[in-house]
N, C-alpha and C. Protein backbone atom coordinates (compact mmCIF):
# COMPACT_ATOMS: atom_id res chain seq x y z
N UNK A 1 -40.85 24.28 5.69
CA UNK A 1 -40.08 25.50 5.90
C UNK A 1 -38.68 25.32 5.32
N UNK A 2 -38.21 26.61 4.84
CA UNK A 2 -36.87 26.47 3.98
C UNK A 2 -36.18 26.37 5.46
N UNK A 3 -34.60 26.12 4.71
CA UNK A 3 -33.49 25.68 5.85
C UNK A 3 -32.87 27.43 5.20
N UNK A 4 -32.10 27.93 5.97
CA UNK A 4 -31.39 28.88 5.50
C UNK A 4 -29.89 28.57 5.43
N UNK A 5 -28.87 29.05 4.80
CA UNK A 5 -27.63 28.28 4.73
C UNK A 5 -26.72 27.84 5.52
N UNK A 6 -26.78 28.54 6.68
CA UNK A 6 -25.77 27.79 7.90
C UNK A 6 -26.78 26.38 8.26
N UNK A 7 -27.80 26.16 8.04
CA UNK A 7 -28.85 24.83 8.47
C UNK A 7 -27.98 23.77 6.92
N UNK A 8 -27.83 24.25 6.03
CA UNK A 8 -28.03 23.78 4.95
C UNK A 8 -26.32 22.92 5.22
N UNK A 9 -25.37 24.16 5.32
CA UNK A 9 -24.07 23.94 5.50
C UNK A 9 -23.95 22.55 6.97
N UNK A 10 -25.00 22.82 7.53
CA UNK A 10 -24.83 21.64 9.07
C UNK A 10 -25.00 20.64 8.77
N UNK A 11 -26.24 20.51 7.95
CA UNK A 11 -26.46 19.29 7.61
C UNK A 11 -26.06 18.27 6.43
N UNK A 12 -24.74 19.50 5.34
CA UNK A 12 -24.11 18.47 4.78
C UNK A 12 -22.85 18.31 5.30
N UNK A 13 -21.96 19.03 6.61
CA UNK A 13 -21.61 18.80 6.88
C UNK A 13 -21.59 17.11 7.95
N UNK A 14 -22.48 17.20 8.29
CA UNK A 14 -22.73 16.43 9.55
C UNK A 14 -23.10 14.85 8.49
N UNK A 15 -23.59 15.04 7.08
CA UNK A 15 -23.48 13.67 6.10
C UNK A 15 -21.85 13.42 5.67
N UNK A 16 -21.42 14.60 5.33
CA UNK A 16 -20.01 13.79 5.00
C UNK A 16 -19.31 13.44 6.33
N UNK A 17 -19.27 14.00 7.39
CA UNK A 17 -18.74 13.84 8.84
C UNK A 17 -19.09 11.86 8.94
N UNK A 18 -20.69 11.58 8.34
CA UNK A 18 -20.73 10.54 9.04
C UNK A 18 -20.13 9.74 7.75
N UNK A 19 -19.89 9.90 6.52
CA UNK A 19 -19.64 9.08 5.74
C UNK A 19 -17.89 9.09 6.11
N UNK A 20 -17.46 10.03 6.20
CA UNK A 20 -15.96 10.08 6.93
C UNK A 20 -15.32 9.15 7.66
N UNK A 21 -16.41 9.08 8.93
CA UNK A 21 -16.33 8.18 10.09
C UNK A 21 -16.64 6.19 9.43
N UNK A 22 -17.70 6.34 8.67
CA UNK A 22 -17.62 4.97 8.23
C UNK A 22 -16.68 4.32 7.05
N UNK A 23 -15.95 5.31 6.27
CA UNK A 23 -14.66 5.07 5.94
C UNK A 23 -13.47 4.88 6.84
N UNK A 24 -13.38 5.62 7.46
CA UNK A 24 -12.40 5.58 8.46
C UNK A 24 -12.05 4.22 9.33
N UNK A 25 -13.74 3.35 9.76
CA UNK A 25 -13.95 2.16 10.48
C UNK A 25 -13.63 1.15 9.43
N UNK A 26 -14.24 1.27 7.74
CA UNK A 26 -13.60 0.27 6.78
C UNK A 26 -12.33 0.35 7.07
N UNK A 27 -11.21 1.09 6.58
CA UNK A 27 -10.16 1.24 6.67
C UNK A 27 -9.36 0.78 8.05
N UNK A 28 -10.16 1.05 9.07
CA UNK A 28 -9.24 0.64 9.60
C UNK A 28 -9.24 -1.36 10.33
N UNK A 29 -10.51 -1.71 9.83
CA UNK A 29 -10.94 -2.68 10.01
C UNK A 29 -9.77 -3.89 8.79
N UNK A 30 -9.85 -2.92 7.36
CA UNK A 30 -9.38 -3.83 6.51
C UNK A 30 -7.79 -3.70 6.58
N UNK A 31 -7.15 -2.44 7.75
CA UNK A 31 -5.87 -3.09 7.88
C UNK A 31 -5.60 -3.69 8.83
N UNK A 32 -6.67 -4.21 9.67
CA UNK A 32 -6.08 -5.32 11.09
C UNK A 32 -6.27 -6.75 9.81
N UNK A 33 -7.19 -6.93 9.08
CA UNK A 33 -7.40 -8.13 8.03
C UNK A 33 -6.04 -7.98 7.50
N UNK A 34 -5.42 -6.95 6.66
CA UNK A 34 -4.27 -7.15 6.18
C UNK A 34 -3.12 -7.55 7.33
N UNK A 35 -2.59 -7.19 8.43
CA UNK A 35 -1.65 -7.66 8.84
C UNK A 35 -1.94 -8.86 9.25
N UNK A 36 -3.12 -9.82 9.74
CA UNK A 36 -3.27 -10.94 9.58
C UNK A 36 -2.85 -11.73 7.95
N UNK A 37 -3.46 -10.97 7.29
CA UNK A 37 -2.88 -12.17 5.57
C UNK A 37 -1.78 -11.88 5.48
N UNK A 38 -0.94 -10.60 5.95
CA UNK A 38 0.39 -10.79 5.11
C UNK A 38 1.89 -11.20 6.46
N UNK A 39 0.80 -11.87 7.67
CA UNK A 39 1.52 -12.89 8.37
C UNK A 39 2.08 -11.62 9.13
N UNK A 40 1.99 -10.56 9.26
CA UNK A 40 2.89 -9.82 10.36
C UNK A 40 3.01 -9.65 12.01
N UNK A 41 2.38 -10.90 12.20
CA UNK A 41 1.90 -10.77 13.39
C UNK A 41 3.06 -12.17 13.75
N UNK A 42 3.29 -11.92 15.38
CA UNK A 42 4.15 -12.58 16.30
C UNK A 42 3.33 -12.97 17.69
N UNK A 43 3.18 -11.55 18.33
CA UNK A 43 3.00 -10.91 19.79
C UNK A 43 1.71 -10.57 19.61
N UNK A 44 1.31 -10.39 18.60
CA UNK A 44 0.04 -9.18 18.39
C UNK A 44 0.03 -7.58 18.60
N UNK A 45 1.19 -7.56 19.04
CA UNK A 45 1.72 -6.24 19.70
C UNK A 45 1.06 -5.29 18.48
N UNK A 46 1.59 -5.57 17.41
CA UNK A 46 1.33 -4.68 16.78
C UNK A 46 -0.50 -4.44 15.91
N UNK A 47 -1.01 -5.65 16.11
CA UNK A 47 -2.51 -5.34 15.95
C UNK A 47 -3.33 -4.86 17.27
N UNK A 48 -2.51 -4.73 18.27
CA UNK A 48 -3.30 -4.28 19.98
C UNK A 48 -2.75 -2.77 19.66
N UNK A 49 -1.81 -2.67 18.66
CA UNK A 49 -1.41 -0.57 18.98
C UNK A 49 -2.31 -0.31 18.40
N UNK A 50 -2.96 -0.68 17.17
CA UNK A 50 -3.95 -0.05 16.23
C UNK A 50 -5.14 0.55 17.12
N UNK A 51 -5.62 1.70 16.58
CA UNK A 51 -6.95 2.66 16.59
C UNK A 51 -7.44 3.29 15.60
N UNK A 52 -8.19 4.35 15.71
CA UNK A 52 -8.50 5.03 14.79
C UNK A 52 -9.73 5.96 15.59
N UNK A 53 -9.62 7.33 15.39
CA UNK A 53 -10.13 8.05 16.36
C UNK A 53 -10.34 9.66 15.61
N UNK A 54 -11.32 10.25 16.15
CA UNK A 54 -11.89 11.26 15.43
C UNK A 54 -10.72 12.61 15.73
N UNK A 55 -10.49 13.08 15.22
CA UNK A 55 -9.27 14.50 15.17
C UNK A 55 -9.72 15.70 15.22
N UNK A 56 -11.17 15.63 14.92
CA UNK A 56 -11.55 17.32 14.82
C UNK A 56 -12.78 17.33 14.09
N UNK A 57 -13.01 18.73 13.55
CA UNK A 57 -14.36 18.86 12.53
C UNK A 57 -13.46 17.99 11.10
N UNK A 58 -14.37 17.38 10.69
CA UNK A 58 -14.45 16.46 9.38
C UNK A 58 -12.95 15.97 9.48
N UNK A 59 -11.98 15.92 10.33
CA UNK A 59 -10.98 14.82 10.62
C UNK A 59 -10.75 13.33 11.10
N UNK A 60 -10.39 12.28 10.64
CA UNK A 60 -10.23 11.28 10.93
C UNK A 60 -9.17 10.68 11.29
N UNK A 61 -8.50 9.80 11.87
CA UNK A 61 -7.28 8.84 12.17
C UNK A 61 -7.00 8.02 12.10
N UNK A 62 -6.30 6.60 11.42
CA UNK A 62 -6.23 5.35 11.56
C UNK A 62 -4.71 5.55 12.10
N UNK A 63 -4.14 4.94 12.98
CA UNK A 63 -2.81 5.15 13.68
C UNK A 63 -2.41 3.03 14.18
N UNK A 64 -1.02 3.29 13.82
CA UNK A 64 -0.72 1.97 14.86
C UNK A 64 0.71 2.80 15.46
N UNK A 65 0.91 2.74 16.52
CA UNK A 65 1.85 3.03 17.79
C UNK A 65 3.16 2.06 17.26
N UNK A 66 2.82 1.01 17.18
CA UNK A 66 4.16 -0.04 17.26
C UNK A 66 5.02 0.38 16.74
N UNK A 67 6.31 0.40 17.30
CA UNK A 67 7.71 1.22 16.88
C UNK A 67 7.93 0.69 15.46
N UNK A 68 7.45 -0.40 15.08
CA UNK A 68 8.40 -1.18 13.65
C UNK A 68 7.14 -0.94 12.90
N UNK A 69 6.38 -0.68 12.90
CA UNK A 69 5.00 -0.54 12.10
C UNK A 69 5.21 -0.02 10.88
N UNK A 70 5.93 1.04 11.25
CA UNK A 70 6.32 2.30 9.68
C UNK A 70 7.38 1.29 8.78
N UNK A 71 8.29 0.74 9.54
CA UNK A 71 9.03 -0.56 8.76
C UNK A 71 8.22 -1.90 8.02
N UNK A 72 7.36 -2.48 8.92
CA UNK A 72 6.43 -3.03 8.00
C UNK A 72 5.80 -2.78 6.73
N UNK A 73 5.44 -1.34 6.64
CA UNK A 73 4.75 -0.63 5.87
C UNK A 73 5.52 0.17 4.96
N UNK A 74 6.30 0.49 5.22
CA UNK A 74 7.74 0.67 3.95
C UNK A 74 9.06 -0.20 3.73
N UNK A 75 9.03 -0.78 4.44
CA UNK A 75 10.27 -1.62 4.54
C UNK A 75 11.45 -1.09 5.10
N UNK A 76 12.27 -1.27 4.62
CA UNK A 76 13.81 -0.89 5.19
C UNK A 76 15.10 -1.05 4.04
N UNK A 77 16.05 0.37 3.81
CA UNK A 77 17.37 -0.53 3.59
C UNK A 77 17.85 -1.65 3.96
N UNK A 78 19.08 -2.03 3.32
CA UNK A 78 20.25 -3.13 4.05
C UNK A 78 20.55 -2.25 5.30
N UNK A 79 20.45 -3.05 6.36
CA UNK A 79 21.61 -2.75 7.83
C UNK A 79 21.53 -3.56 8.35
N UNK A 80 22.52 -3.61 9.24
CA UNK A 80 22.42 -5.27 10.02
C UNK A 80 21.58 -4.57 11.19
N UNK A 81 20.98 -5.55 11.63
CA UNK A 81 19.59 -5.80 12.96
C UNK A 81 20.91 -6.37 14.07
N UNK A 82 19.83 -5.87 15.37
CA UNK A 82 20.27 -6.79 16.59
C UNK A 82 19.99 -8.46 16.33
N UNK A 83 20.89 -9.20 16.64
CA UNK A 83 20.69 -10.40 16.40
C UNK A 83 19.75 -11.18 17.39
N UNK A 84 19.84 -10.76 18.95
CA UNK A 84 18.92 -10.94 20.13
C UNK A 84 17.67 -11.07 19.63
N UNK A 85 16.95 -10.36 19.42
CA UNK A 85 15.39 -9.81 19.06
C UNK A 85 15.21 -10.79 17.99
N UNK A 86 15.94 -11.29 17.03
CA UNK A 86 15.63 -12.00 15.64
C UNK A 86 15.59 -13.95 16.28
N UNK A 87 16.45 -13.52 17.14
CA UNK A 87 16.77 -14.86 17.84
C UNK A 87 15.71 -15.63 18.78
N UNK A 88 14.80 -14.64 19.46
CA UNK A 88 13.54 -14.45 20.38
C UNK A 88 12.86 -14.75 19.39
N UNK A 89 12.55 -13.92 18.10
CA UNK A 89 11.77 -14.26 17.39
C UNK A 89 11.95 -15.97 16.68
N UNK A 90 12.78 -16.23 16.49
CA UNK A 90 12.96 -17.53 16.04
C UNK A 90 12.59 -18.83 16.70
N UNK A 91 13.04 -18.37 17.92
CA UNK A 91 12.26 -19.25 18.75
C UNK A 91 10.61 -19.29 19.07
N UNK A 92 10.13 -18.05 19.35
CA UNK A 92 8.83 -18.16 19.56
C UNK A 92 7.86 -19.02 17.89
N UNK A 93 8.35 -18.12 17.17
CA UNK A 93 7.44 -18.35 15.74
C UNK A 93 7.94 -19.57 15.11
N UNK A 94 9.15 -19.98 14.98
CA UNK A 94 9.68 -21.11 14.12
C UNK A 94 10.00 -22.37 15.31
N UNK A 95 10.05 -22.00 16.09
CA UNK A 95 10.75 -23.26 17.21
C UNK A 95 11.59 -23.90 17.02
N UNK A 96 12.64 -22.82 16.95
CA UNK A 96 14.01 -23.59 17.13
C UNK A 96 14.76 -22.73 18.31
N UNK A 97 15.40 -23.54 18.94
CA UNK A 97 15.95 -23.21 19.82
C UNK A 97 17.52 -23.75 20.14
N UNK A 98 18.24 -23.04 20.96
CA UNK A 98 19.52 -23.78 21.01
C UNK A 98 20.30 -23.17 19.70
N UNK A 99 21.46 -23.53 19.27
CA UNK A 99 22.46 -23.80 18.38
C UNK A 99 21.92 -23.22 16.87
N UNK A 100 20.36 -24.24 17.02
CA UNK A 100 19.75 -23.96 15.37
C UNK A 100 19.20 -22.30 15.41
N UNK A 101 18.47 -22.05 16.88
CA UNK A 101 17.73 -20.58 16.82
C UNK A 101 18.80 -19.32 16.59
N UNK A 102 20.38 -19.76 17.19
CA UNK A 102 21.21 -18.88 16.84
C UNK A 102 21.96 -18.90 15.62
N UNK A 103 21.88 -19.77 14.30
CA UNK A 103 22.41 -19.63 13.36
C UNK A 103 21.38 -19.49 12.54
N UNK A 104 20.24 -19.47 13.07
CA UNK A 104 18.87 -19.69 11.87
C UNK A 104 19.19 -17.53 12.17
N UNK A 105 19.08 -16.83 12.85
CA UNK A 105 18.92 -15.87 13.41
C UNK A 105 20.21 -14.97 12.83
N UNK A 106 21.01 -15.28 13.09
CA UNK A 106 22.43 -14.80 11.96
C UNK A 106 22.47 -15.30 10.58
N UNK A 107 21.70 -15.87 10.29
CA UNK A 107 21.30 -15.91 9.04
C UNK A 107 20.52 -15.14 8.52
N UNK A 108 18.93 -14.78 9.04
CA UNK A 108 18.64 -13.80 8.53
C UNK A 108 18.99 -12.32 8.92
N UNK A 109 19.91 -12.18 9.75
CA UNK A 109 20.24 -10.78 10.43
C UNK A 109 21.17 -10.56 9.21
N UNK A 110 21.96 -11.67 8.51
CA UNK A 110 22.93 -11.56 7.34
C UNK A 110 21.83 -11.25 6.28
N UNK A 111 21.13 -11.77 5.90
CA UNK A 111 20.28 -11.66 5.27
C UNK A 111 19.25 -9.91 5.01
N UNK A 112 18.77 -9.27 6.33
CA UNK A 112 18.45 -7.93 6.00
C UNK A 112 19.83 -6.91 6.00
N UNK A 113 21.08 -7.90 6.15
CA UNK A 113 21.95 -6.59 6.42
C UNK A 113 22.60 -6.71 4.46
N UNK A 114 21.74 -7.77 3.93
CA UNK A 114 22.45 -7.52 2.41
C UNK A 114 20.93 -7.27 1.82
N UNK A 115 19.88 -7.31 2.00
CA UNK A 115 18.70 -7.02 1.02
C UNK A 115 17.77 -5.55 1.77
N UNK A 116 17.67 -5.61 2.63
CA UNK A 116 16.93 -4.72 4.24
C UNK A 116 15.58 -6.15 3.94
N UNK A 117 14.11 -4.79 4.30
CA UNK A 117 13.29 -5.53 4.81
C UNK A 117 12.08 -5.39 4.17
N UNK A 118 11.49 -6.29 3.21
CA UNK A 118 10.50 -6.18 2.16
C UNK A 118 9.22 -5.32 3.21
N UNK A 119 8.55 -4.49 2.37
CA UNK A 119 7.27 -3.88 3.01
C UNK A 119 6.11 -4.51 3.12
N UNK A 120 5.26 -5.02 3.75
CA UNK A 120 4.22 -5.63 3.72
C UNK A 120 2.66 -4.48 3.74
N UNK A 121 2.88 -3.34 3.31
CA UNK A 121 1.87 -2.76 2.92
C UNK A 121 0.32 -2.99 3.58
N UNK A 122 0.34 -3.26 4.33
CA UNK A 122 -0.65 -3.29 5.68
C UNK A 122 -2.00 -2.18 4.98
N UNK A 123 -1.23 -0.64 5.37
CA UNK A 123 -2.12 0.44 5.05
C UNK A 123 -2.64 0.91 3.77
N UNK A 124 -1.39 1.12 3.26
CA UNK A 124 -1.14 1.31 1.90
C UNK A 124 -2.36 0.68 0.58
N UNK A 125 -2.51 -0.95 1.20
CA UNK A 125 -3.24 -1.89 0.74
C UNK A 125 -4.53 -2.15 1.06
N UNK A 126 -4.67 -1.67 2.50
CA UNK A 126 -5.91 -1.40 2.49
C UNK A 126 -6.18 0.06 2.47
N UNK A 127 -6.04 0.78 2.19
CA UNK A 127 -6.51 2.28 1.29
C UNK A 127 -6.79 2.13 0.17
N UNK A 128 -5.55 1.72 -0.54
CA UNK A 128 -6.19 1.45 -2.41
C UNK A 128 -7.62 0.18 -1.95
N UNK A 129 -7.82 -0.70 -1.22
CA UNK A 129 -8.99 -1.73 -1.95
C UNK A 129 -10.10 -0.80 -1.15
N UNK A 130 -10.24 0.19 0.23
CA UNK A 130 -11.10 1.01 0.31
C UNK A 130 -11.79 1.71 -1.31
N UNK A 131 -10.90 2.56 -1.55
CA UNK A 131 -11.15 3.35 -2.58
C UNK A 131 -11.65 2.56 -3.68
N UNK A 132 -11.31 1.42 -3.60
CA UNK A 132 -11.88 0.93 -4.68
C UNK A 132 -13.33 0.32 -4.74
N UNK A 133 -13.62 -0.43 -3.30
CA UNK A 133 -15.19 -0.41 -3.12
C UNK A 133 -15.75 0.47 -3.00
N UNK A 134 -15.31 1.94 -2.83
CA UNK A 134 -16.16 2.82 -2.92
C UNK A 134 -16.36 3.76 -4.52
N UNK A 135 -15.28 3.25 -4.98
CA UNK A 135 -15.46 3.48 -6.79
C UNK A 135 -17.02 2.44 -7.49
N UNK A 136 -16.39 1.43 -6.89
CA UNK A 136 -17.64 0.41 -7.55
C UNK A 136 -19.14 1.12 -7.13
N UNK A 137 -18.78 1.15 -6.13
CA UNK A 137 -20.68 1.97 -5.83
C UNK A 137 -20.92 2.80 -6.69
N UNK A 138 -20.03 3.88 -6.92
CA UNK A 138 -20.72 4.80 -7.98
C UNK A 138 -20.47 6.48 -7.37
């Protein structure tokens, strides 16, 4: 039996819907892999905000919450940073503490307040290599 066109329209809707959804899971799979390789991780804070969640008819989402996330992912001008937070960080990740954690820490707070803050392209990077395994298929 023929399909008539709202059958026809459902059911290619409901193929790209699912091919949508399994892009959506690459993608968002290959940017928790990217912020692991390009070292952005501390706390994990910011690979525990990540999701990715359905929005609507044929809508998708990959989202991370973490306040500095959009900075990761574009970087930043020069401005000087709180020195506190850089200082926490120095200690946890580098282990220094004392005397060295506070000049290692005003060093680089001197440091983004004359260059800002290189982007580590998290998303960005994994979108282009999505698109690109899905070029190779054909």
């Amino acid at each position: 039996m023929a399909m008539n066109s709202e059958e026809v329209r459902k059911v290619i809707e409901q193929e790209v819907d699912k091919k949508l959804r399994e892009i959506t899971l690459k993608l968002f799979a290959k940017s928790q892999e990217k912020i692991v390789e390009t070292k952005a991780i501390d706390t994990g804070f910011l690979l525990k905000s990540g999701f990715w969640r359905k929005l609507g008819r044929l809508r998708y989402q990959v989202k991370y919450t973490a306040p500095y996330s959009v900075y990761l992912e574009f970087g930043t001008k020069p401005f000087f940073p709180p020195v506190e937070p850089i200082k926490k960080w120095v200690e946890r990740k580098l282990r220094k503490h004392g005397k060295k954690a506070e000049e290692t820490a005003w060093a680089i707070a001197h440091k983004i307040a004359k260059y800002g803050i290189s982007p580590r392209r998290f998303m960005r990077d994994s979108i282009d290599e999505v698109i690109r395994e899905y070029k190779k298929r054909g």
